[in-house]
Protein backbone atom coordinates (compact mmCIF):
# COMPACT_ATOMS: atom_id res chain seq x y z
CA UNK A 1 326.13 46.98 14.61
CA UNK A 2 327.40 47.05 18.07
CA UNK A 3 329.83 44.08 19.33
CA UNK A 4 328.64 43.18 23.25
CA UNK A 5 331.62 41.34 24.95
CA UNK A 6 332.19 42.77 28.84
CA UNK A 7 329.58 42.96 31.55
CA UNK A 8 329.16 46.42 31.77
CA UNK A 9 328.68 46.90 27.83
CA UNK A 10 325.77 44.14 28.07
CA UNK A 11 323.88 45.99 31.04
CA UNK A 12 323.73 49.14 29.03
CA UNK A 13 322.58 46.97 25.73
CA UNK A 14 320.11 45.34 27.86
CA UNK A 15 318.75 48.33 29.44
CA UNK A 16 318.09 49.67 25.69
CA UNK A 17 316.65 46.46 24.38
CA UNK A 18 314.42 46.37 26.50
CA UNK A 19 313.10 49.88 26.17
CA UNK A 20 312.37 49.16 22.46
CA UNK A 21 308.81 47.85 21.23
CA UNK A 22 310.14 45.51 18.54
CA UNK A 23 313.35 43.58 18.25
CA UNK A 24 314.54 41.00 15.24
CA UNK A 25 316.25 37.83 17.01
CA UNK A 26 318.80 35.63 15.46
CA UNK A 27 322.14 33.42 16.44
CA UNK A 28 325.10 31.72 15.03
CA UNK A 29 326.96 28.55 16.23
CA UNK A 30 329.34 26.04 14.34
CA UNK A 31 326.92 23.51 12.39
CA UNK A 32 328.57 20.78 14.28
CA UNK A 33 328.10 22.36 18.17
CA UNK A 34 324.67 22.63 20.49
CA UNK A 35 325.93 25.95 21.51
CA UNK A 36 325.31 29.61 20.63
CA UNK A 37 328.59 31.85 19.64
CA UNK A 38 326.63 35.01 18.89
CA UNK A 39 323.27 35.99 19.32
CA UNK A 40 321.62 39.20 17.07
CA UNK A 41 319.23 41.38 19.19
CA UNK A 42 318.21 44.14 16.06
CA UNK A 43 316.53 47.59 16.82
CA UNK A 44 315.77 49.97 13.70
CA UNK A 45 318.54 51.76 14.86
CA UNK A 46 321.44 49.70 15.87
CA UNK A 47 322.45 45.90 15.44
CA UNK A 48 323.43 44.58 19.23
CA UNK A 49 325.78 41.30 19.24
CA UNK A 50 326.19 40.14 22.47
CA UNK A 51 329.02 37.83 22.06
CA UNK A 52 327.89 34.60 24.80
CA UNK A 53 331.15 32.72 24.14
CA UNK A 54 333.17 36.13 26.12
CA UNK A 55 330.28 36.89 28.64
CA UNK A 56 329.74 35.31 31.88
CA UNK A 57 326.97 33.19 32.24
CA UNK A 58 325.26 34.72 34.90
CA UNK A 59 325.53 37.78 33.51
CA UNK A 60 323.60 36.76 30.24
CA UNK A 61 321.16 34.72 32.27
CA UNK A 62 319.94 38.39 33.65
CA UNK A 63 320.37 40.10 30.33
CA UNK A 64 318.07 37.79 28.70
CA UNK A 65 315.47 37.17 31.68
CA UNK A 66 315.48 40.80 31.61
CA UNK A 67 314.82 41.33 27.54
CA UNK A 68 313.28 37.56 26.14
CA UNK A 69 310.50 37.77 29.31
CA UNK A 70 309.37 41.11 29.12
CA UNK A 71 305.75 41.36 26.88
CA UNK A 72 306.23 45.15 26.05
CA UNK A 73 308.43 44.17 23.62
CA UNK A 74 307.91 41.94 20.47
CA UNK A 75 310.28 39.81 19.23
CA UNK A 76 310.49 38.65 15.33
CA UNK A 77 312.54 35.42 14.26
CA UNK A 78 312.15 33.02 11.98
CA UNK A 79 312.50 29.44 13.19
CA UNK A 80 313.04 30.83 16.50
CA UNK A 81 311.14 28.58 17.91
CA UNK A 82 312.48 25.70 16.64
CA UNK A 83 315.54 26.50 16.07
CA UNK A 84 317.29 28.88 18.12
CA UNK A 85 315.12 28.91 21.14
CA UNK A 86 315.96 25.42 22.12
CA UNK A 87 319.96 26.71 22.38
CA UNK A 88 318.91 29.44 24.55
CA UNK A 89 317.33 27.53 27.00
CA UNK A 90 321.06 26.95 28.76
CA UNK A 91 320.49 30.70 29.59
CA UNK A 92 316.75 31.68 29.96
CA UNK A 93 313.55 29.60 30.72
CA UNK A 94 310.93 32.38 28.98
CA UNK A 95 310.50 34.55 26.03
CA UNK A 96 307.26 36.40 25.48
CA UNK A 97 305.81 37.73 22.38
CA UNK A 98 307.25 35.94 19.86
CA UNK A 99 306.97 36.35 16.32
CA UNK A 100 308.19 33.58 14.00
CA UNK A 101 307.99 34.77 10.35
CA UNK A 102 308.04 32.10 8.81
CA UNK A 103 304.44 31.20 10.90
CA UNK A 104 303.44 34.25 9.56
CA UNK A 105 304.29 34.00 6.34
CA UNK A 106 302.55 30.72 6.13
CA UNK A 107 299.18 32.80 7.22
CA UNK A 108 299.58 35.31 5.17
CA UNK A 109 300.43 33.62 2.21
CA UNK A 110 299.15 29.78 3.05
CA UNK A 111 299.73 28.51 -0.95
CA UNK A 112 303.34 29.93 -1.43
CA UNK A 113 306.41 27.85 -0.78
CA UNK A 114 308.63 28.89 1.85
CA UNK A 115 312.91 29.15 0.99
CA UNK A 116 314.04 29.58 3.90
CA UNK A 117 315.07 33.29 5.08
CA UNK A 118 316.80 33.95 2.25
CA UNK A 119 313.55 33.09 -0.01
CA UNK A 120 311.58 35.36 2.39
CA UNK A 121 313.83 38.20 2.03
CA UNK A 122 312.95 37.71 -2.09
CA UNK A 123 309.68 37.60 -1.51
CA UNK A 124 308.91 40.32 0.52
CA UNK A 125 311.95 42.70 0.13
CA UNK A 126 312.68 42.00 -3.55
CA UNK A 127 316.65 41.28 -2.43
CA UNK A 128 318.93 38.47 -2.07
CA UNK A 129 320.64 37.43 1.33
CA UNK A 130 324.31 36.55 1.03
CA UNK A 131 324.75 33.31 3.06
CA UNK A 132 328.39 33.01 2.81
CA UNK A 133 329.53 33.80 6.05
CA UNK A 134 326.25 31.17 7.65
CA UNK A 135 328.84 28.13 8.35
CA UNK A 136 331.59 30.16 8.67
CA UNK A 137 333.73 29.47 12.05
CA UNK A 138 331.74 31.34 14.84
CA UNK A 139 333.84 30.05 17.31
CA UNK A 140 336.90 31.68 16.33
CA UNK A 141 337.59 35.05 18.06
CA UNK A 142 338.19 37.99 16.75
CA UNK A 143 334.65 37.79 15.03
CA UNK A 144 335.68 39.24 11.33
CA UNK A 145 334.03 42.63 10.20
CA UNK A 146 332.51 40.48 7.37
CA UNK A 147 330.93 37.97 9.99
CA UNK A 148 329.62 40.27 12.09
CA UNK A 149 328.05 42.46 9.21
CA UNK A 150 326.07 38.94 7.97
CA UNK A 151 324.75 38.64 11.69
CA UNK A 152 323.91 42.07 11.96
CA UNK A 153 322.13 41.47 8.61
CA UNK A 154 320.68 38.20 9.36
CA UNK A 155 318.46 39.77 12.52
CA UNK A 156 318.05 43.40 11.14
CA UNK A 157 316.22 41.79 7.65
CA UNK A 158 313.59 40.75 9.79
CA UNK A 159 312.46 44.04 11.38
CA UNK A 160 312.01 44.61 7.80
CA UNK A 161 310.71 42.04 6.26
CA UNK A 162 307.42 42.51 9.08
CA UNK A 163 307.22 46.11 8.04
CA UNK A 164 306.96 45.04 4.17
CA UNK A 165 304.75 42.09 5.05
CA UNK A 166 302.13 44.75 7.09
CA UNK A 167 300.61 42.48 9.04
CA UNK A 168 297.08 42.89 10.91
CA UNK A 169 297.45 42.35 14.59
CA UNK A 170 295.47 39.87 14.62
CA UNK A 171 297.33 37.93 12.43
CA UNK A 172 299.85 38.33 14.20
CA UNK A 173 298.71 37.71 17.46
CA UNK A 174 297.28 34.32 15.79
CA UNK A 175 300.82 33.48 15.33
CA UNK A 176 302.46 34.49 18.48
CA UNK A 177 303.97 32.51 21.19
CA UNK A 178 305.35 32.04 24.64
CA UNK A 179 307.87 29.83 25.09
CA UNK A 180 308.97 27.87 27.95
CA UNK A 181 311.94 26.22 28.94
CA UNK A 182 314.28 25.27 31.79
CA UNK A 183 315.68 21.63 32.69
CA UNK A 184 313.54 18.49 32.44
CA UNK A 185 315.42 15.71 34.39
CA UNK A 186 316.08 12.55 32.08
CA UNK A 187 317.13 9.57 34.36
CA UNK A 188 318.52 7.93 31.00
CA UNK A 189 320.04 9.08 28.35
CA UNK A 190 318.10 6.44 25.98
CA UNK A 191 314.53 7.60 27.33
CA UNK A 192 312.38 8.12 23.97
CA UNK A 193 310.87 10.99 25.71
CA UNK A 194 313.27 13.18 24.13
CA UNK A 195 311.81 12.65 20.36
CA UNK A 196 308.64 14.96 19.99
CA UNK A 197 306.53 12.72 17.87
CA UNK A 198 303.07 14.33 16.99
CA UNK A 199 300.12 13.28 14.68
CA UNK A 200 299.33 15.32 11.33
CA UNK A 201 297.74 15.80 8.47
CA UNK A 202 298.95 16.12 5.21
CA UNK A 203 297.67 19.33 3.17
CA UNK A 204 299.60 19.51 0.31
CA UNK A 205 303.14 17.71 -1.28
CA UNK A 206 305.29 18.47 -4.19
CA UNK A 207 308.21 17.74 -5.84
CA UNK A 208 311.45 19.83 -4.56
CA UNK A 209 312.79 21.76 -7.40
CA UNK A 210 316.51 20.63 -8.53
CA UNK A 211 316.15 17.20 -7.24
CA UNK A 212 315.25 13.58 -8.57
CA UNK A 213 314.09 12.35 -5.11
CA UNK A 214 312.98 14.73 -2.29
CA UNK A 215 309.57 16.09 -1.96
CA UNK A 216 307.94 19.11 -0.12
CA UNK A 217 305.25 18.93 1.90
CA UNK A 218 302.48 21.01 4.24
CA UNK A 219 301.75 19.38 7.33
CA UNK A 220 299.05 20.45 9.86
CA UNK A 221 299.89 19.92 13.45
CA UNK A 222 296.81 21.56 15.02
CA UNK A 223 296.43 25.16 16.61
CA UNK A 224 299.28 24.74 19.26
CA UNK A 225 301.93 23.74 16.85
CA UNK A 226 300.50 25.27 13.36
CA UNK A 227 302.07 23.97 10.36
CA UNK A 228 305.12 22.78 9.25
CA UNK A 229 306.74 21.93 5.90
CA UNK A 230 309.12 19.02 5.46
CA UNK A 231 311.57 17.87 2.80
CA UNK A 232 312.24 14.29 2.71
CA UNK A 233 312.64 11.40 0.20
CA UNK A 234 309.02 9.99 0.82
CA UNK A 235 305.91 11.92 -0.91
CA UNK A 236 302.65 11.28 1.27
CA UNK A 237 299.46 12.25 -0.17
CA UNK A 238 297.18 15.04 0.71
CA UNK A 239 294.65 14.21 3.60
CA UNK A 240 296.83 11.25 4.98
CA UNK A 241 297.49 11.23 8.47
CA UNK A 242 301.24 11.16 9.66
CA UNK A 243 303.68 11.04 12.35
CA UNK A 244 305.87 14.11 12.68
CA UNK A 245 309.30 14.53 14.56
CA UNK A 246 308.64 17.88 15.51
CA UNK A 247 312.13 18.21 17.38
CA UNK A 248 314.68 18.48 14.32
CA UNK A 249 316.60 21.65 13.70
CA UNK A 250 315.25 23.72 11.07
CA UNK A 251 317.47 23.10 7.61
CA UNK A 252 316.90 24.54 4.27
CA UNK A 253 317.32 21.75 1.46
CA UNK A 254 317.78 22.88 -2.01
CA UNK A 255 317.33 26.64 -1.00
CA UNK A 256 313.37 25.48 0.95
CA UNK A 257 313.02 25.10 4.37
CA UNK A 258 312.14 22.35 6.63
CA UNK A 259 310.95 22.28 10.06
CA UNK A 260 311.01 18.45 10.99
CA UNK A 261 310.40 14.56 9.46
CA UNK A 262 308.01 12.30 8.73
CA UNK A 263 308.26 8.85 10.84
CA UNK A 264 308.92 6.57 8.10
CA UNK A 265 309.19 2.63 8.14
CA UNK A 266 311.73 1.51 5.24
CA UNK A 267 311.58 -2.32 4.35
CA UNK A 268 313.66 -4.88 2.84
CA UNK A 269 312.20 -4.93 -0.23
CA UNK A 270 312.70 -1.28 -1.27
CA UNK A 271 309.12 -0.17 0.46
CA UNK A 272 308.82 2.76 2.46
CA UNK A 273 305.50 3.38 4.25
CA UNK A 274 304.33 6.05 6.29
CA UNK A 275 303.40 5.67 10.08
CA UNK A 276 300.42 7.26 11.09
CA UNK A 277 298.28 8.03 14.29
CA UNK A 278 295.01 6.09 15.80
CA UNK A 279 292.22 7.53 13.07
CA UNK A 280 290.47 9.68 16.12
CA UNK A 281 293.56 11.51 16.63
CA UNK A 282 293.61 15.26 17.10
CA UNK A 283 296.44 17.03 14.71
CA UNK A 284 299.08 18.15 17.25
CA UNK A 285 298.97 15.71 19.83
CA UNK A 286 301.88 13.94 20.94
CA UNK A 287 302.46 10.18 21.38
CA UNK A 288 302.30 8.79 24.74
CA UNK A 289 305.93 7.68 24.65
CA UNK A 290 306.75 11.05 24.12
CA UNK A 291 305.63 12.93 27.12
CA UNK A 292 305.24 16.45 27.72
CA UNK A 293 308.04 18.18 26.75
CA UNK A 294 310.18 20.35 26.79
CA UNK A 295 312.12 18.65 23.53
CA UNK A 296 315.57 19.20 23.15
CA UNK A 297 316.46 20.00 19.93
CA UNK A 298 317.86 17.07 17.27
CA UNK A 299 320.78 17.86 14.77
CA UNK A 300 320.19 16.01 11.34
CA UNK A 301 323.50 17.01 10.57
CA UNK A 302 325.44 15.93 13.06
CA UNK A 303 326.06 12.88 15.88
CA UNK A 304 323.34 12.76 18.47
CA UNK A 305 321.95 10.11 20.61
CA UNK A 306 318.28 11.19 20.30
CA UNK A 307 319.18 9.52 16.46
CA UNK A 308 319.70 6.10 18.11
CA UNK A 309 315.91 6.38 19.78
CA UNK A 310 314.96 5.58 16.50
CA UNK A 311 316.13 2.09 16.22
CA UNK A 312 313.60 0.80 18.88
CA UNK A 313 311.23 1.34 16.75
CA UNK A 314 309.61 -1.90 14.06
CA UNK A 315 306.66 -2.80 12.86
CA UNK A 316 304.81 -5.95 13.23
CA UNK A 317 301.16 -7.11 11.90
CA UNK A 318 300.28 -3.60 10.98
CA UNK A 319 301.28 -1.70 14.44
CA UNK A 320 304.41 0.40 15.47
CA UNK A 321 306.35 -1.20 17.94
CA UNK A 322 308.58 0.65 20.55
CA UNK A 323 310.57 -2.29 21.90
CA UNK A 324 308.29 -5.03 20.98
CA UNK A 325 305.63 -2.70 22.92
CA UNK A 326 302.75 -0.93 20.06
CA UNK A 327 303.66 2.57 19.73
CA UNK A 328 300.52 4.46 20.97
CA UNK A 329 298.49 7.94 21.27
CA UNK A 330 296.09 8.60 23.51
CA UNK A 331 296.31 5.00 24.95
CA UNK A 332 295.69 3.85 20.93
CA UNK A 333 298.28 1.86 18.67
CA UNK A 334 299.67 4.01 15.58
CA UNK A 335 300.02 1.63 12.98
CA UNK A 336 301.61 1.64 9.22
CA UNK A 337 299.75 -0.11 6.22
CA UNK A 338 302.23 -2.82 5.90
CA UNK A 339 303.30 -6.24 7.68
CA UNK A 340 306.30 -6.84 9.74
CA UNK A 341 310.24 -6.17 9.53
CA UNK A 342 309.87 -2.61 9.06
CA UNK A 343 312.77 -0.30 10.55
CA UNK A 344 312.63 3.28 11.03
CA UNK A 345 316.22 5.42 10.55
């Protein structure tokens, strides 16, 4: 690996990034911060860390403009989309050809559970990932040898988990993405545009191994988003229709992965009942009260205001409310199969 910390160190990293064909992307931060410490750019050759807590700002703006936007060269992550990408948007509003694995994975092998990188690594390289170092303190500087060898790791195990995976291009051009960026101006910090709420439909749920109460599930969100698995204490069944908080970091629970939540009405009686979309919705589309995007990104695990969004939200005679208002897609109410008093947390 190769530590990136002064200007002219990142424009000679940059100019060799972007020369390569294929790069593995990945980034640490504290669990409890919205803000990237490190971030992994892997060639077969060399591990670069650009260190963004040392570097100017402007300076990493043009490294990454320069290496996320070009389309000669691929970039592998896995929950980069979800996950890392919305972090990087302080610095970059593009990155071209990329390649989650884990949306790859889920292609390739549609029926298998997903563990998170580490379970990927199993799968496909036959070898464990140490996760020690993953909440370690990435703010602290000097970066120890043992931290920076797990980074280096985290990004370079994708480069070859693709080559044992051997995908066709097009299944991997099935799976690839652009994503956009930059600053959508929120007048108030309570608008419920910031939740990315999208209809789906269930495929398949199970019972997470190693606990009493959580389930798994396969969600499809329609050709723009793809699917997503969720862990959560509620078990919907296959062929329901759902409401999805796409916007939640990625987490792994119990060593499996999950890339969002259900929307999920919890009563005083115990009950907890689903939300779902209009019947004629289309899998992936978004509720009207949640705009067009782009989503910021929600911590489960820590304090954020997009949590509170959630409170506005009842039900009453069989219909969502948001602030008294029905909850609706596509101009149509989203409802739940139950009466009112229903809160959503």
């Amino acid at each position: 690996w190769r530590l990136v910390a002064s200007e002219d160190e990142l424009r000679r990293s940059s100019e060799e990034l972007a020369a390569s064909s294929l790069l593995g992307l990945d980034a640490e931060w504290l669990p409890s911060s919205a803000s990237i410490s490190i971030l992994q750019l892997a060639t077969w050759a060399e591990v670069h860390i650009w260190d963004l807590q040392e570097l100017k700002f402007g300076c990493v703006k043009e490294a990454l403009g320069k290496v996320l936007g070009s389309r000669k060269v691929r970039k592998l992550g896995f929950g980069f989309a979800t996950s890392d990408w919305p972090r990087l948007m302080h610095w970059v509003t593009e990155a071209r050809c990329v390649v989650d694995l884990d949306k790859l994975w889920a292609r390739l092998q549609p029926r298998s559970v997903q563990g998170g990188l580490r379970g990927l690594a199993a799968q496909a390289l036959g070898r464990s990932l140490h996760k020690a170092e993953q909440c370690s303190n990435w703010s602290r500087r000097p970066l120890s040898d043992s931290q920076l060898e797990y980074a280096a790791l985290d990004a370079h195990c994708l480069l070859q988990i693709f080559k044992a995976l051997g995908p066709s291009e097009a299944d991997v051009k099935a799976v690839e993405a652009e994503l956009f960026g930059g600053s959508r101006a929120q007048n108030e910090s309570d608008c419920f545009s910031r939740l990315e709420i999208r209809a789906g439909v269930v495929e398949a749920t199970w019972p997470l191994s190693g606990s009493r109460h959580l389930s798994c599930c396969r969600v499809q969100l329609g050709a723009s988003v793809g699917e997503r698995q969720l862990v959560q204490g509620f078990a919907p069944e296959p062929g329901q229709q759902v409401l999805v908080l796409c916007n939640l970091q990625s987490r792994d629970v119990h060593g499996v992965r999950s890339d969002g939540g259900l929307l999920v009405a919890s009563f005083a009686d115990g009950r907890r009942v689903a939300a779902a979309p209009p019947p004629a919705a289309v899998p992936g589309a978004c509720v009207d009260a949640s705009g067009s995007g782009p989503w910021e990104l929600v911590d489960l695990c820590a304090s954020s205001p997009a949590w509170a969004l959630l409170s506005r939200l009842s039900t009453d005679d069989g219909s969502v409310m948001l602030d008294g208002v029905p909850l609706t897609l596509a101009g149509a109410a989203c409802s739940v199969a139950a009466g009112a008093g229903g809160i959503f947390k």
